[in-house]
C-alpha atoms as a PDB file:
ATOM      1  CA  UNK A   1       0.631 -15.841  -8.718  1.00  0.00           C
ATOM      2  CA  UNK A   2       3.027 -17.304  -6.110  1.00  0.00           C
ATOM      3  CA  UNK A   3       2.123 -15.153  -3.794  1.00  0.00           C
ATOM      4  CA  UNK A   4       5.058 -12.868  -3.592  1.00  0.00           C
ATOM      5  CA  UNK A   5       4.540  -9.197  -2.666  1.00  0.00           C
ATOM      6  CA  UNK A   6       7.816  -8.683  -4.415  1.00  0.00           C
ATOM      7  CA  UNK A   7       5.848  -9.198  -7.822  1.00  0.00           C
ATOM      8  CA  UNK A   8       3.697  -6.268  -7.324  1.00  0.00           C
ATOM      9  CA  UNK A   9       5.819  -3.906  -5.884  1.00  0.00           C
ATOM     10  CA  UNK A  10       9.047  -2.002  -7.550  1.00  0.00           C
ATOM     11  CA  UNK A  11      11.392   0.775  -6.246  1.00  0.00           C
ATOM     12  CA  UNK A  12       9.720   3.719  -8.081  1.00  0.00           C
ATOM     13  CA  UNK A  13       6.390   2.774  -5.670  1.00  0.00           C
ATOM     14  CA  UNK A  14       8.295   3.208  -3.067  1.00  0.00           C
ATOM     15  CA  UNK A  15       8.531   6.594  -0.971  1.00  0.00           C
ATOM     16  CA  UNK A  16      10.003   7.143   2.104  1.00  0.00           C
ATOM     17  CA  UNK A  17       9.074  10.685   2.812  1.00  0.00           C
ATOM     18  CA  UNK A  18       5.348  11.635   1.842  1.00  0.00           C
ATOM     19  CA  UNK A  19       4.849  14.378   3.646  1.00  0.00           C
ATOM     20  CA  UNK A  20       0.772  14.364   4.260  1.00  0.00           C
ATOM     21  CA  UNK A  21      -0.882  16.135   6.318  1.00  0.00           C
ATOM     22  CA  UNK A  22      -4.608  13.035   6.224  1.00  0.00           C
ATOM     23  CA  UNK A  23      -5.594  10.489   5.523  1.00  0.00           C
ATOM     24  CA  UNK A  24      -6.991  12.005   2.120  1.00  0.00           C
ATOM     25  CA  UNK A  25      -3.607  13.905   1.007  1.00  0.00           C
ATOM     26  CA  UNK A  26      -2.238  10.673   1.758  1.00  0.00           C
ATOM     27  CA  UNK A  27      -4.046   9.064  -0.413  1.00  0.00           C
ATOM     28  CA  UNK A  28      -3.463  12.077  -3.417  1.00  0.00           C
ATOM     29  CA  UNK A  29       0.072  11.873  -3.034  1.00  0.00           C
ATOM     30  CA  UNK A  30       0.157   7.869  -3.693  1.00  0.00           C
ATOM     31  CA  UNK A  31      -2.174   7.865  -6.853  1.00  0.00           C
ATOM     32  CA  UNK A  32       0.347  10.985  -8.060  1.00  0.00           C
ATOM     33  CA  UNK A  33       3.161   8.700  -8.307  1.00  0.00           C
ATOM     34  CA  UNK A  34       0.672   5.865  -9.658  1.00  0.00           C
ATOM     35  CA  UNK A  35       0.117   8.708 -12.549  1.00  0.00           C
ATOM     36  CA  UNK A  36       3.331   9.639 -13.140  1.00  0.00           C
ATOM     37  CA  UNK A  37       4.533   5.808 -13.310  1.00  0.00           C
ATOM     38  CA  UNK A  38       1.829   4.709 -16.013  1.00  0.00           C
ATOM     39  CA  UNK A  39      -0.374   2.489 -13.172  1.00  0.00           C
ATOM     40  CA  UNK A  40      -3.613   4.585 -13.670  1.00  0.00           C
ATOM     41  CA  UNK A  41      -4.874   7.516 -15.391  1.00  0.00           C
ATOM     42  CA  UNK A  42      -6.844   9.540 -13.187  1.00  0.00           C
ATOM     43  CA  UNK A  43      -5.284  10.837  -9.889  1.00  0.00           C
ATOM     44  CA  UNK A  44      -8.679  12.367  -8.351  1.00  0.00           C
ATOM     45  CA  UNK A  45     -11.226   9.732  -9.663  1.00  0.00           C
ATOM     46  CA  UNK A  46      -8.901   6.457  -8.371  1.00  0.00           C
ATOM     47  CA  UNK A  47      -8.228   8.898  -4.879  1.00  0.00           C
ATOM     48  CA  UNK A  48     -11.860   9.046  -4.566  1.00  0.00           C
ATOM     49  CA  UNK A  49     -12.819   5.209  -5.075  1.00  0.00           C
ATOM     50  CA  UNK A  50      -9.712   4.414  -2.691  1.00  0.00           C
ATOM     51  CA  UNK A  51     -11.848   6.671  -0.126  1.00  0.00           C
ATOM     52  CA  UNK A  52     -14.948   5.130  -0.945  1.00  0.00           C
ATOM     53  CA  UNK A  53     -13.881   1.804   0.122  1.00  0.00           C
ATOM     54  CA  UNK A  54     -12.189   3.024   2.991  1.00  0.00           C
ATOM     55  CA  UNK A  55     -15.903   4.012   3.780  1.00  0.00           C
ATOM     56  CA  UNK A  56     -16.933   0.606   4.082  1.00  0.00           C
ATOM     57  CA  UNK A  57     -14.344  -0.186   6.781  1.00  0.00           C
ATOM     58  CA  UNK A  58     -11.205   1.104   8.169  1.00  0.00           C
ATOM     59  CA  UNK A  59      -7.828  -0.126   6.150  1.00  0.00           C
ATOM     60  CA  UNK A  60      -5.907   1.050   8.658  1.00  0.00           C
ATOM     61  CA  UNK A  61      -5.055  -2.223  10.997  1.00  0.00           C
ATOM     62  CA  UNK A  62      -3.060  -1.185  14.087  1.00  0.00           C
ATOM     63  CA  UNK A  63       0.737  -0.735  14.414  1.00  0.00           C
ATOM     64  CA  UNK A  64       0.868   2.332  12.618  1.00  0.00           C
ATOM     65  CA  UNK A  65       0.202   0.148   9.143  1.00  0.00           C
ATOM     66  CA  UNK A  66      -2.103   1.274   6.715  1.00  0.00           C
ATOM     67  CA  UNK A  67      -3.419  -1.470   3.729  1.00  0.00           C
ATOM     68  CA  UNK A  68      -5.569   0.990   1.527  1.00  0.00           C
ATOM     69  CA  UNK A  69      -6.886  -0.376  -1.367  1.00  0.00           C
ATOM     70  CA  UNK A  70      -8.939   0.093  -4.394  1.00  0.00           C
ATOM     71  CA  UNK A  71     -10.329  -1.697  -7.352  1.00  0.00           C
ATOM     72  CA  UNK A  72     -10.900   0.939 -10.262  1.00  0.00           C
ATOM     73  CA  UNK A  73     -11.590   1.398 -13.881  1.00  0.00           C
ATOM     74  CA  UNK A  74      -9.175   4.083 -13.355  1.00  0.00           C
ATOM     75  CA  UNK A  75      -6.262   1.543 -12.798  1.00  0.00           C
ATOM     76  CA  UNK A  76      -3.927   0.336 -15.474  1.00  0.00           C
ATOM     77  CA  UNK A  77      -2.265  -2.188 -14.263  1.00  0.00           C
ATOM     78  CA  UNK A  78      -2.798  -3.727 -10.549  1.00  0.00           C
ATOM     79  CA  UNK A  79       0.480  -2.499  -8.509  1.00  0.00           C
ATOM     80  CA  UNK A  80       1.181  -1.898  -4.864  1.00  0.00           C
ATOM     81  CA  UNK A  81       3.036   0.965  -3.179  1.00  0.00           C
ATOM     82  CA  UNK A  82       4.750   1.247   0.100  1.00  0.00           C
ATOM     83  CA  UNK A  83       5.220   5.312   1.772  1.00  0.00           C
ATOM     84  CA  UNK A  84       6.516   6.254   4.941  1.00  0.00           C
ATOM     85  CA  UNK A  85       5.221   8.952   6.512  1.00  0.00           C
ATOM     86  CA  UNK A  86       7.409  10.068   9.449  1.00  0.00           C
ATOM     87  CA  UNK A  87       4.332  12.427  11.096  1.00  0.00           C
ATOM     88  CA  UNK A  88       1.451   9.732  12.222  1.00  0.00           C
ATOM     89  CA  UNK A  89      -1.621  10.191  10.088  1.00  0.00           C
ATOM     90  CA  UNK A  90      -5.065   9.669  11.714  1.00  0.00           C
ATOM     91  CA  UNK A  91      -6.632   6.499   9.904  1.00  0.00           C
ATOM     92  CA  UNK A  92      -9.302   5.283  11.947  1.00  0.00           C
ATOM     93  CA  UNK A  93      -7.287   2.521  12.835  1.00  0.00           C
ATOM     94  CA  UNK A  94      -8.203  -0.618  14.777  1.00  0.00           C
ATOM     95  CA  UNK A  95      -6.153   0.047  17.572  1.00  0.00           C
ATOM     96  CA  UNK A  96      -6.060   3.799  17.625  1.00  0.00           C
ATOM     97  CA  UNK A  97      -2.520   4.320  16.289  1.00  0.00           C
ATOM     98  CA  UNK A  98      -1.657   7.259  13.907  1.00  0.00           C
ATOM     99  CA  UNK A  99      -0.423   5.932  10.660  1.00  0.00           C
ATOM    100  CA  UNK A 100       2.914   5.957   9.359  1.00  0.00           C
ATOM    101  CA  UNK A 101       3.342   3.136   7.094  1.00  0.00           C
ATOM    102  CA  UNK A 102       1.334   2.690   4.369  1.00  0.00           C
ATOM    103  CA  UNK A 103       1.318  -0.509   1.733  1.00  0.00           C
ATOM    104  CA  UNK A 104      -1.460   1.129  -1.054  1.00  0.00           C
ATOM    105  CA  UNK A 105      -2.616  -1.791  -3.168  1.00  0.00           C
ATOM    106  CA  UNK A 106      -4.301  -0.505  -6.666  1.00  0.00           C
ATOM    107  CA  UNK A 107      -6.233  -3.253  -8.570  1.00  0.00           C
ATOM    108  CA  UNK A 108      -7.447  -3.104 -12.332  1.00  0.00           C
ATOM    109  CA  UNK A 109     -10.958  -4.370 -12.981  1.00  0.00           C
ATOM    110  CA  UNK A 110      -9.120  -6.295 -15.761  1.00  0.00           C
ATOM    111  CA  UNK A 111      -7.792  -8.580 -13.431  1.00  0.00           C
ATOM    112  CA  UNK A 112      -8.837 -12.078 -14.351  1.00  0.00           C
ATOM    113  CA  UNK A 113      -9.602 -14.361 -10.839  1.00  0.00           C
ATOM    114  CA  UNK A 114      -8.796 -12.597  -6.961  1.00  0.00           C
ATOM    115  CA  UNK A 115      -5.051 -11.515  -7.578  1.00  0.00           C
ATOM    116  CA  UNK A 116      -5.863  -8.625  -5.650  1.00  0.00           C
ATOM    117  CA  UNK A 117      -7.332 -10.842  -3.225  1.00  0.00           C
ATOM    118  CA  UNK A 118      -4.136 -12.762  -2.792  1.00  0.00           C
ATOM    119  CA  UNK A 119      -2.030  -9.973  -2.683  1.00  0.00           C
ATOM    120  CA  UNK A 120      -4.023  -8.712   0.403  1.00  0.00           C
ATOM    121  CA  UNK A 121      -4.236 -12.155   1.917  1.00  0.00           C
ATOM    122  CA  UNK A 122      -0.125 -12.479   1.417  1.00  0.00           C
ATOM    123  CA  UNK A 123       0.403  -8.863   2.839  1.00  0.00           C
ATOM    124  CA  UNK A 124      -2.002  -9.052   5.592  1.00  0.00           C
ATOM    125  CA  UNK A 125      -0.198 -12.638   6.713  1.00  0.00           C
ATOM    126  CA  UNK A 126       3.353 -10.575   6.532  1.00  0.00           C
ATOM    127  CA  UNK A 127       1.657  -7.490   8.596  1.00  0.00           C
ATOM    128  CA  UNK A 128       0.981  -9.958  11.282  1.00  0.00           C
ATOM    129  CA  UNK A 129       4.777 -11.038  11.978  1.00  0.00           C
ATOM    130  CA  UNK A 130       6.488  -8.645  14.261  1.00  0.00           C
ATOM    131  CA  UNK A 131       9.731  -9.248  12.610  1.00  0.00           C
ATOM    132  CA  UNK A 132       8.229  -8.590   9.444  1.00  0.00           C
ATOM    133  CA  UNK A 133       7.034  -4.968  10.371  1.00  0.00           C
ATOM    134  CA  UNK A 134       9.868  -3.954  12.301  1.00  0.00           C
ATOM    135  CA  UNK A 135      11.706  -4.443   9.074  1.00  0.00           C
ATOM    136  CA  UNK A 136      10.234  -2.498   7.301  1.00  0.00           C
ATOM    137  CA  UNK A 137       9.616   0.458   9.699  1.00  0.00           C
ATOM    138  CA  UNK A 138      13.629   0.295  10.421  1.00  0.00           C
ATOM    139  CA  UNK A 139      14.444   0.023   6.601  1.00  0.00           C
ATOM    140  CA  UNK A 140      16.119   3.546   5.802  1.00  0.00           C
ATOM    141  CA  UNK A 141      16.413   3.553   2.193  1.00  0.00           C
ATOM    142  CA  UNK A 142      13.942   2.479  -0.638  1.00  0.00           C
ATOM    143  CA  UNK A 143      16.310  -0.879  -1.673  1.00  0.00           C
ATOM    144  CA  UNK A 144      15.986  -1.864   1.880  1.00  0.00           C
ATOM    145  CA  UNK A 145      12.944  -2.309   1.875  1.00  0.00           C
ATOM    146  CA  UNK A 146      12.149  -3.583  -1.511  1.00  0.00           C
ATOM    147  CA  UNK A 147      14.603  -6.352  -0.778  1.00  0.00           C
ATOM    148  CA  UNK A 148      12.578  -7.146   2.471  1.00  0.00           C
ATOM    149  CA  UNK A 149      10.056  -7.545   0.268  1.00  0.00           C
ATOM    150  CA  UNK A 150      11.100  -9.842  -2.103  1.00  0.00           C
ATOM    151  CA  UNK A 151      12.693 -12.238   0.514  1.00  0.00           C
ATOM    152  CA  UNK A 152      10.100 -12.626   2.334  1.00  0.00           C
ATOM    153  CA  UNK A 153       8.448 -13.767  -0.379  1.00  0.00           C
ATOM    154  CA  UNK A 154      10.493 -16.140  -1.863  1.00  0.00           C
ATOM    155  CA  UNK A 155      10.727 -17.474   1.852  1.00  0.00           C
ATOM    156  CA  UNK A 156       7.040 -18.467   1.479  1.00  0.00           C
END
């Protein structure tokens, strides 16, 4: 992989307007899409081993950024998804911020070596440049903010 969110991300897993009410509808409303666009097969059954993990520690990292994640039999085919939600979402976040940016990262078992891992490495290294995130969280339209995406990452 070269390390380019770009690669993992496309304009149909993007959503600008989710409309959920938690953490756990947020969550529902992601893997629907995932189901409807072939990247897993069972909506409640990936939903709930997203939730388990987010057991284990908070994904939700401070300036209203979410990074949930999940690595289930239930996935297809490893993908990420980016959805706006313009009411904050309590996440349990680091630094007590409602969420409203999410970046979901689904990862198939079937993945040979850490992809996944990278992918979170990558996005986590992006998260932490202000001009970065105030990209995305100005971007008004799902193109926007795919290209951000993908030039960042051929910046790299």
């Amino acid at each position: 992989m070269n390390d380019k969110i770009g690669e993992f991300i496309s304009e149909k897993n993007i959503v600008l307007n989710l409309g959920a009410l938690n953490q756990s509808d947020a969550i529902q409303k992601l893997a629907t899409v995932l189901k409807k666009n072939g990247y897993i097969d069972d909506v409640l059954a990936f939903q709930n081993d997203v939730l388990e993990r987010e057991k284990a520690s908070t994904t939700g990292i401070g300036n209203e950024l979410a990074i949930p994640h999940g690595k289930s039999t239930h996935v297809i085919q490893t993908t990420m998804m980016f959805a706006r939600n313009e009411e904050g979402i309590e996440w349990n976040s680091l630094d007590g911020s409602k969420v409203k940016n999410i970046f979901l990262m689904a990862v198939s078992p079937e993945d040979k070596g850490n992809e996944h891992l990278k992918m979170l490495a990558t996005l986590s290294g992006e998260l932490m440049d202000d001009d970065f995130v105030e990209a995305i969280k100005k971007a008004d339209s799902k193109e926007n903010i795919l290209k951000i995406l993908q030039k960042r990452g051929n910046e790299r």
